[in-house]
Every structure is written in structure tokens, then in C-alpha cells.
Protein backbone atom coordinates (compact mmCIF):
# COMPACT_ATOMS: atom_id res chain seq x y z
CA UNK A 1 31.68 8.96 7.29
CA UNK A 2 29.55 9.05 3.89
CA UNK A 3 28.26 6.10 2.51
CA UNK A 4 29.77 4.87 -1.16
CA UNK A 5 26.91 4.60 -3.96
CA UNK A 6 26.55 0.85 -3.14
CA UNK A 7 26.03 1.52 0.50
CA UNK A 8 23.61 4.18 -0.19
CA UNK A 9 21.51 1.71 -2.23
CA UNK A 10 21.54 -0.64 0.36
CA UNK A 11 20.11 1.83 2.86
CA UNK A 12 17.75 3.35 0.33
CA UNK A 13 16.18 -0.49 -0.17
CA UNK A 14 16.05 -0.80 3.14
CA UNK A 15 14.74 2.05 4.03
CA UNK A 16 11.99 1.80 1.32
CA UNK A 17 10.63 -1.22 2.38
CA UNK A 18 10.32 -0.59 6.21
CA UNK A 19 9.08 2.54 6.96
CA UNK A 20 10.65 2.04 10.47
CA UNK A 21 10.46 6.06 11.78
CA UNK A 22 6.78 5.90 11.35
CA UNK A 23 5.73 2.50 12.49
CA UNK A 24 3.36 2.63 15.92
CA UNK A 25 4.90 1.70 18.95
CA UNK A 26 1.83 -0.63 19.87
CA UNK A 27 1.60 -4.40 19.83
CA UNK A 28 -0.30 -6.14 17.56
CA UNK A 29 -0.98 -9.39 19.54
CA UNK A 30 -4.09 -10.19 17.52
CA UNK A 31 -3.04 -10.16 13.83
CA UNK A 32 -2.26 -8.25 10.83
CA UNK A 33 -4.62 -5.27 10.28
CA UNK A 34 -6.82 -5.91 7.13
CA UNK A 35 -5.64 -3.73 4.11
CA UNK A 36 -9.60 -1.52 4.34
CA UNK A 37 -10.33 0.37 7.33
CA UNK A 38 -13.14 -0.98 9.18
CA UNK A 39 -16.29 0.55 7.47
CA UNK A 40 -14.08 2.95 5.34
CA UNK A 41 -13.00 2.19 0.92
CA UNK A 42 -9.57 3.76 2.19
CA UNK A 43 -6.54 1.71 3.73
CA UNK A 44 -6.04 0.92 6.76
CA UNK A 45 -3.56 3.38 8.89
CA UNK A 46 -1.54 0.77 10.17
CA UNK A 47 -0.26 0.19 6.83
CA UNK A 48 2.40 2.55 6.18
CA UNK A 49 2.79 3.80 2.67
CA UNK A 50 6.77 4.80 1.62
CA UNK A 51 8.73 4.79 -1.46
CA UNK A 52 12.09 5.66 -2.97
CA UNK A 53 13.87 9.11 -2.03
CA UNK A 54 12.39 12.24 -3.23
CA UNK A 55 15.66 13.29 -4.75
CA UNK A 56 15.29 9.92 -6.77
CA UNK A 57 12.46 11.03 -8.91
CA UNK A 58 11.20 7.71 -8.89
CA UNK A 59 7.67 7.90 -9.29
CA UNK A 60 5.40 5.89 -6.21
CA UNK A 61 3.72 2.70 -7.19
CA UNK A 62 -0.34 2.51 -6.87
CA UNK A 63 -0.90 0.68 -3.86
CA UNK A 64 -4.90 1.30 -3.40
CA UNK A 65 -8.00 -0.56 -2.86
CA UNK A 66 -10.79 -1.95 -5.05
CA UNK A 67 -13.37 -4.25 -5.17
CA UNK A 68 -12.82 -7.31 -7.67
CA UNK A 69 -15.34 -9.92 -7.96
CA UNK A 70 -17.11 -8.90 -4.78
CA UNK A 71 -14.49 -8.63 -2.83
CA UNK A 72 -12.34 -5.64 -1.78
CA UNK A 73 -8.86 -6.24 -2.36
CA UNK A 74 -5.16 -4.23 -2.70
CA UNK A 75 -4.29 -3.83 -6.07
CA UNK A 76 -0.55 -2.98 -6.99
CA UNK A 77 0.05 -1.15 -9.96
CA UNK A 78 3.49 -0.32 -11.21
CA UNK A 79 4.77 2.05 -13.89
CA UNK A 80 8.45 2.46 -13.53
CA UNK A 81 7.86 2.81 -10.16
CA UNK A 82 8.55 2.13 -6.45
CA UNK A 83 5.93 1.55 -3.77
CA UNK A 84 5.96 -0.46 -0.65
CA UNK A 85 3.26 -0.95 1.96
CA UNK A 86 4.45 -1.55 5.74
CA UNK A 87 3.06 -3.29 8.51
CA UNK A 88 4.59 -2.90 11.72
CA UNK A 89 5.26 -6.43 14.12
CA UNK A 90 6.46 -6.85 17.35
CA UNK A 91 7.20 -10.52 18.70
CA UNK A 92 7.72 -14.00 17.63
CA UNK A 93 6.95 -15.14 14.24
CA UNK A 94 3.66 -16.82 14.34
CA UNK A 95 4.03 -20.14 12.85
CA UNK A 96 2.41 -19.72 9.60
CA UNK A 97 2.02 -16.31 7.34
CA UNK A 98 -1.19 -16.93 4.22
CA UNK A 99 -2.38 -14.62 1.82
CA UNK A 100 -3.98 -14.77 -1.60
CA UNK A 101 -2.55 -13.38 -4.91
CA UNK A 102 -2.98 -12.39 -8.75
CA UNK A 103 -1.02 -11.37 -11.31
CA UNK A 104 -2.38 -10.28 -14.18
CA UNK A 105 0.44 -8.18 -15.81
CA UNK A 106 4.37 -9.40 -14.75
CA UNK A 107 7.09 -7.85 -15.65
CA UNK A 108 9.29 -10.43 -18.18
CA UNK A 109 12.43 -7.96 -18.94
CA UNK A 110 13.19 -7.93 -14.79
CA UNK A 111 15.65 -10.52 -13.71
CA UNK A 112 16.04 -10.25 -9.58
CA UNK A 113 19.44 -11.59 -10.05
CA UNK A 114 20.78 -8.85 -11.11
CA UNK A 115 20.92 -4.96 -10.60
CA UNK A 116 19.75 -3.43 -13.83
CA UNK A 117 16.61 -6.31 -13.51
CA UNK A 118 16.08 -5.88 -9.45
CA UNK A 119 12.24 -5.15 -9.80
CA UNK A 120 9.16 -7.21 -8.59
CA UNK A 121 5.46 -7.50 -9.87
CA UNK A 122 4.21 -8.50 -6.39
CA UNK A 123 5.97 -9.81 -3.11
CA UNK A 124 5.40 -9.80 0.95
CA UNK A 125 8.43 -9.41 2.61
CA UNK A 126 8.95 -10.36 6.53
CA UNK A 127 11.62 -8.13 8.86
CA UNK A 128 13.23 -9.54 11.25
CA UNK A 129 15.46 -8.56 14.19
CA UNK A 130 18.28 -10.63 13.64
CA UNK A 131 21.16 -10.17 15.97
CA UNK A 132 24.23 -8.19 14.59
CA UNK A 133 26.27 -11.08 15.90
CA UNK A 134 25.06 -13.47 13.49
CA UNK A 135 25.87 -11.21 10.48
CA UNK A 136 29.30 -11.74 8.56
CA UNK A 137 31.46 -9.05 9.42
CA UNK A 138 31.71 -6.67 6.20
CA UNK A 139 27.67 -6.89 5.98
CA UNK A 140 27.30 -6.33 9.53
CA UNK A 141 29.73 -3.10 9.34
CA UNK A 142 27.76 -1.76 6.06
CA UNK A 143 24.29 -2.30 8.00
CA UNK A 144 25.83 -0.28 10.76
CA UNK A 145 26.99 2.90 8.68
CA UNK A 146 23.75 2.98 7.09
CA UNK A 147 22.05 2.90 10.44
CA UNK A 148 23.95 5.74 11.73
CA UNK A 149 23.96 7.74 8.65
CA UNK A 150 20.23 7.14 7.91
CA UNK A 151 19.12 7.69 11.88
CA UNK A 152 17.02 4.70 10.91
CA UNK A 153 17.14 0.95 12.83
CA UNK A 154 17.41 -0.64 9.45
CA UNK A 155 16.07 -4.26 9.25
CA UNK A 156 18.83 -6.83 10.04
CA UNK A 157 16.69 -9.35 7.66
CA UNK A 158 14.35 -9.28 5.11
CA UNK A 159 12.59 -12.47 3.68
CA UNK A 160 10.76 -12.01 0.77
CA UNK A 161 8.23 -13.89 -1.03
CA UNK A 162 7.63 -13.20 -4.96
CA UNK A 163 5.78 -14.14 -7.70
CA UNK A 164 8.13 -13.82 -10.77
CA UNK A 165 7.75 -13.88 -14.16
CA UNK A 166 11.47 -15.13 -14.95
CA UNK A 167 12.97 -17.96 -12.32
CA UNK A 168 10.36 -20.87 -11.74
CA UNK A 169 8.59 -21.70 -8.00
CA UNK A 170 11.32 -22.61 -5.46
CA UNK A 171 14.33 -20.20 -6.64
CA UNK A 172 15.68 -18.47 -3.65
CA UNK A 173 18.91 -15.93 -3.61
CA UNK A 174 19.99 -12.50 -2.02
CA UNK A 175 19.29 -9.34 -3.71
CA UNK A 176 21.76 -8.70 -6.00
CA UNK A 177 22.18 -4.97 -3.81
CA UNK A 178 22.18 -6.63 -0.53
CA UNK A 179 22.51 -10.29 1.28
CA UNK A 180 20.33 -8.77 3.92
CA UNK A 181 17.68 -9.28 1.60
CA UNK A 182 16.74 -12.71 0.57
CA UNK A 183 14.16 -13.79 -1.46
CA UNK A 184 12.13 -17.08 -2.64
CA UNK A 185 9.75 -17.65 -5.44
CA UNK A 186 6.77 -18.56 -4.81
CA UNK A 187 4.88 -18.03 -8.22
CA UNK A 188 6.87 -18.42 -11.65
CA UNK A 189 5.91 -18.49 -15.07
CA UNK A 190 4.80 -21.56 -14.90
CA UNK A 191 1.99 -19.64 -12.70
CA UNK A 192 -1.23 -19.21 -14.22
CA UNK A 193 -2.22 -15.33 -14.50
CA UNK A 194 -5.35 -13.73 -13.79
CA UNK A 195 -6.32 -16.18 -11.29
CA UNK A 196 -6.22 -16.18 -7.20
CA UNK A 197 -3.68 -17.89 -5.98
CA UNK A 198 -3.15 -19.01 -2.07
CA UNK A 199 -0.30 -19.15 -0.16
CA UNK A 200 0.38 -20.58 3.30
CA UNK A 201 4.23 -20.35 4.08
CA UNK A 202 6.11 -21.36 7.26
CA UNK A 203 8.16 -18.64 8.42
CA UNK A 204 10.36 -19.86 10.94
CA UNK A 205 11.09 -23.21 7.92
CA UNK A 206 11.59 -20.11 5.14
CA UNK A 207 13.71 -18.02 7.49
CA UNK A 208 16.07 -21.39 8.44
CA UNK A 209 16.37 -22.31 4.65
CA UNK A 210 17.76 -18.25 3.51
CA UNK A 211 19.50 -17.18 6.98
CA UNK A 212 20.06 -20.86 8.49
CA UNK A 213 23.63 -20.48 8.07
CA UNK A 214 23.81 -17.45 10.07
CA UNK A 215 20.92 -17.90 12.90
CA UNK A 216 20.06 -20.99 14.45
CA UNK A 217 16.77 -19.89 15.96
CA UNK A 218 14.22 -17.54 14.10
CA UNK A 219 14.68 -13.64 15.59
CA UNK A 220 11.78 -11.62 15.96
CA UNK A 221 9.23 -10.35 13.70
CA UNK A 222 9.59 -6.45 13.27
CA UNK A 223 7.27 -5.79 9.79
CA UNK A 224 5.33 -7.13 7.03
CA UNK A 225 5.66 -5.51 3.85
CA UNK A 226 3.70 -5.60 0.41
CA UNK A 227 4.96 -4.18 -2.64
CA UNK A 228 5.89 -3.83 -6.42
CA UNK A 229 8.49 -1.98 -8.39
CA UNK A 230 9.55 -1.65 -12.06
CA UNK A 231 11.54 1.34 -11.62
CA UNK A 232 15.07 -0.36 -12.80
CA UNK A 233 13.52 -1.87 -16.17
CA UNK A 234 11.02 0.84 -16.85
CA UNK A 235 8.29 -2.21 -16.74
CA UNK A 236 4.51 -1.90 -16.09
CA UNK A 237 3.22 -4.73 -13.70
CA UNK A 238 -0.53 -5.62 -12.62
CA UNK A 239 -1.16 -7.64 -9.25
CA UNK A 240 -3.61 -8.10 -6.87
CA UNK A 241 -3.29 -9.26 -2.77
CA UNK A 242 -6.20 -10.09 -0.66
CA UNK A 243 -6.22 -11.81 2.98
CA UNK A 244 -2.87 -11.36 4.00
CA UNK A 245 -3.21 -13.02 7.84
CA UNK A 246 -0.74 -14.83 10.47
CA UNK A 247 -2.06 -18.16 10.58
CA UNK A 248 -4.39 -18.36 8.55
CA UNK A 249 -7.58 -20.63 8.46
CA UNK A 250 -7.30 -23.82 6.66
């Protein structure tokens, strides 16, 4: 059966920000791989660069590495553009997920409430393996024809953090393409830009407060995702992301 436009966008987001057909099959027991490869100025191959479709002619954002006040750090440039980077997981959510962030350019013309504005200067996004069961029925049936259509074990749910330049700190919704993607503002306007800022989230608290209503215990982990796009408003965003680590030193 072929998928309507809507369900192809659904699978097409989903898609974009897994990666899921070339994640490793290992473990990682220890904790997130650094974004540099030991010794190397290049990433590190367990993160898994993807964008939109070919046949989209969306343009990949710049997700590379470079040094910034003596530290080497991902920066993630966007110029009406898609680009994700992947992480694959495999277990429990550890109890807390920290990171530190900068935006220098945002993108104040996107508005993730609503299709034409669905774009994001800088986010981290945790997959989980939420059980079909706990899905309402006509999202549950949509995930399912994009799995078998796609060949692809699409992500059941998707938490994602942003900083946005439009809804203050604490808004939370779904994404206005699909409810299996939630996400909550971390960073707002109110933000100050071109300085670090650091982050220390609890998952399993995040996960109960967006998907509480379907799941009463947290599923597994199955990525984490990094990312910015500005390929709906035709924006040009600026970020940077630096020690992204499961529990993270105080």
C-alpha cells in the first residue's frame, strides 16, 4: 500500500533523524562516543551522518568539527538545510543525559508549531523503543506502514531537546508532522547567544512528562541524535555542541 504525502513525511523525519540501517550492532555500555576520533580532527565513526532524501534536493547541513576557544567542538551550520548526526544506544536510559551548547545565529522566522516553520537551530533528540501497544491506534497503524514501506524499524519515540529562538524555556509539544516526535525547549530567546550553555536533563522525568500518558515506565534507549535544519523557512542558523555524555560529571 503507498503511503499518502503526510505519511511519507512522517517516515522521511523519521528516517532522517535515525539512521537506523547503518547503526552498529555493538553495545555501548560505557558511554556516548566523543564527537573527534581519538587522535584524529575528523568525527568519530560511531556518529552516523544522514539527511533528507536525495530526490528532495534538500541540501545537507554542516555538521563538522572545530576548535573554539581551545577546545574542539561540533559546530552545526545550516543553510536551508537538513543534517542530523546519529548515535546508536542499546539499553536502559541512563539516568541523566548533559551536554553543553551555543547559539550564535537562530533562526527567528521558524515556528516548530507548525509545518511551514518545522526547523531547528540546534537540538539532541533521544529514541526510544516504545512498545506499539502503548501507541494510539491511528499513530500506531501509520508507524507501521512506514516501517514496512521504508524496510526501516522506525523509532517508536523521539524526545527532543531544543534551543529555540521563538517559544520561551519549558514549551513542550509534538511535531506538528508527527506525535511520535515530541519536543521541549530548553533554550529560548530569553537565552543569551554566543555563550556556552550546560544542560543536565533527566530522561526517564522528560520522557514521563511528553509520553506519560501513553507509557508508564521509560522503554529503552535506541539513539542519540544531534542536529539542525532550516530547510522549511529557507533560514541560516549557527550553533555549537560540545560534551554531549550520559551522566555527566557534576
Amino acid at each position: 500500500m503507498p503511503l499518502t504525502q503526510h505519511q511519507l513525511r512522517i517516515a522521511i523525519i523519521l528516517i532522517a533523524i535515525t539512521l537506523i540501517s547503518t547503526w552498529p550492532s555493538a553495545v555501548f555500555s560505557q558511554n556516548l562516543a566523543p564527537f573527534a576520533a581519538p587522535g584524529a580532527s575528523t568525527l568519530h565513526p560511531t556518529w552516523e551522518a544522514s539527511g533528507l532524501p536525495a530526490d528532495k534536493g534538500v541540501p545537507r547541513s554542516r555538521l563538522s568539527l572545530v576548535p573554539l576557544a581551545g577546545e574542539t567542538v561540533l559546530e552545526l551550520a545550516s543553510k536551508a538545510s537538513y543534517g542530523v548526526l546519529s548515535h546508536a544506544w542499546s539499553g536502559p536510559a541512563p539516568a541523566l543525559l548533559g551536554w553543553r551548547w551555543r547559539l550564535e545565529r537562530g533562526l527567528p522566522q521558524a515556528d516548530i508549531r507548525t509545518k511551514a516553520g518545522d526547523d531547528a537551530a540546534l537540538k539532541v533528540c533521544v529514541m526510544f523503543d516504545q512498545p506499539l501497544a502503548d501507541i494510539p491506534f491511528g499513530q500506531r497503524a501509520t508507524l507501521q506502514l512506514a516501517r514496512t514501506v521504508t524496510g526501516q524499524p522506525l523509532p517508536a519515540a523521539t524526545l527532543c531537546y531544543l534551543w529555540d529562538s521563538r517559544y520561551p524555556a519549558g514549551s513542550s509539544g509534538a511535531n506538528p508532522y508527527s506525535a511520535r516526535v515530541r519536543y521541549l525547549v530548553l533554550d529560548g530567546p530569553a537565552s543569551p547567544s554566543g555563550q556556552w550553555v550546560t544542560q543536565r536533563r533527566n530522561v526517564a522525568e522528560d520522557f514521563a512528562r511528553l509520553f506519560g500518558q501513553e507509557s508508564a515506565s521509560v522503554p529503552p534507549v535506541l539513539a542519540v541524535a544531534v542536529g539542525a535544519d532550516s530547510d522549511n523557512t529557507g533560514g541560516q542558523s549557527l550553533a555549537y555542541l560540545t560534551q554531549l555524555r550520559w551522566n555527566p560529571d557534576p
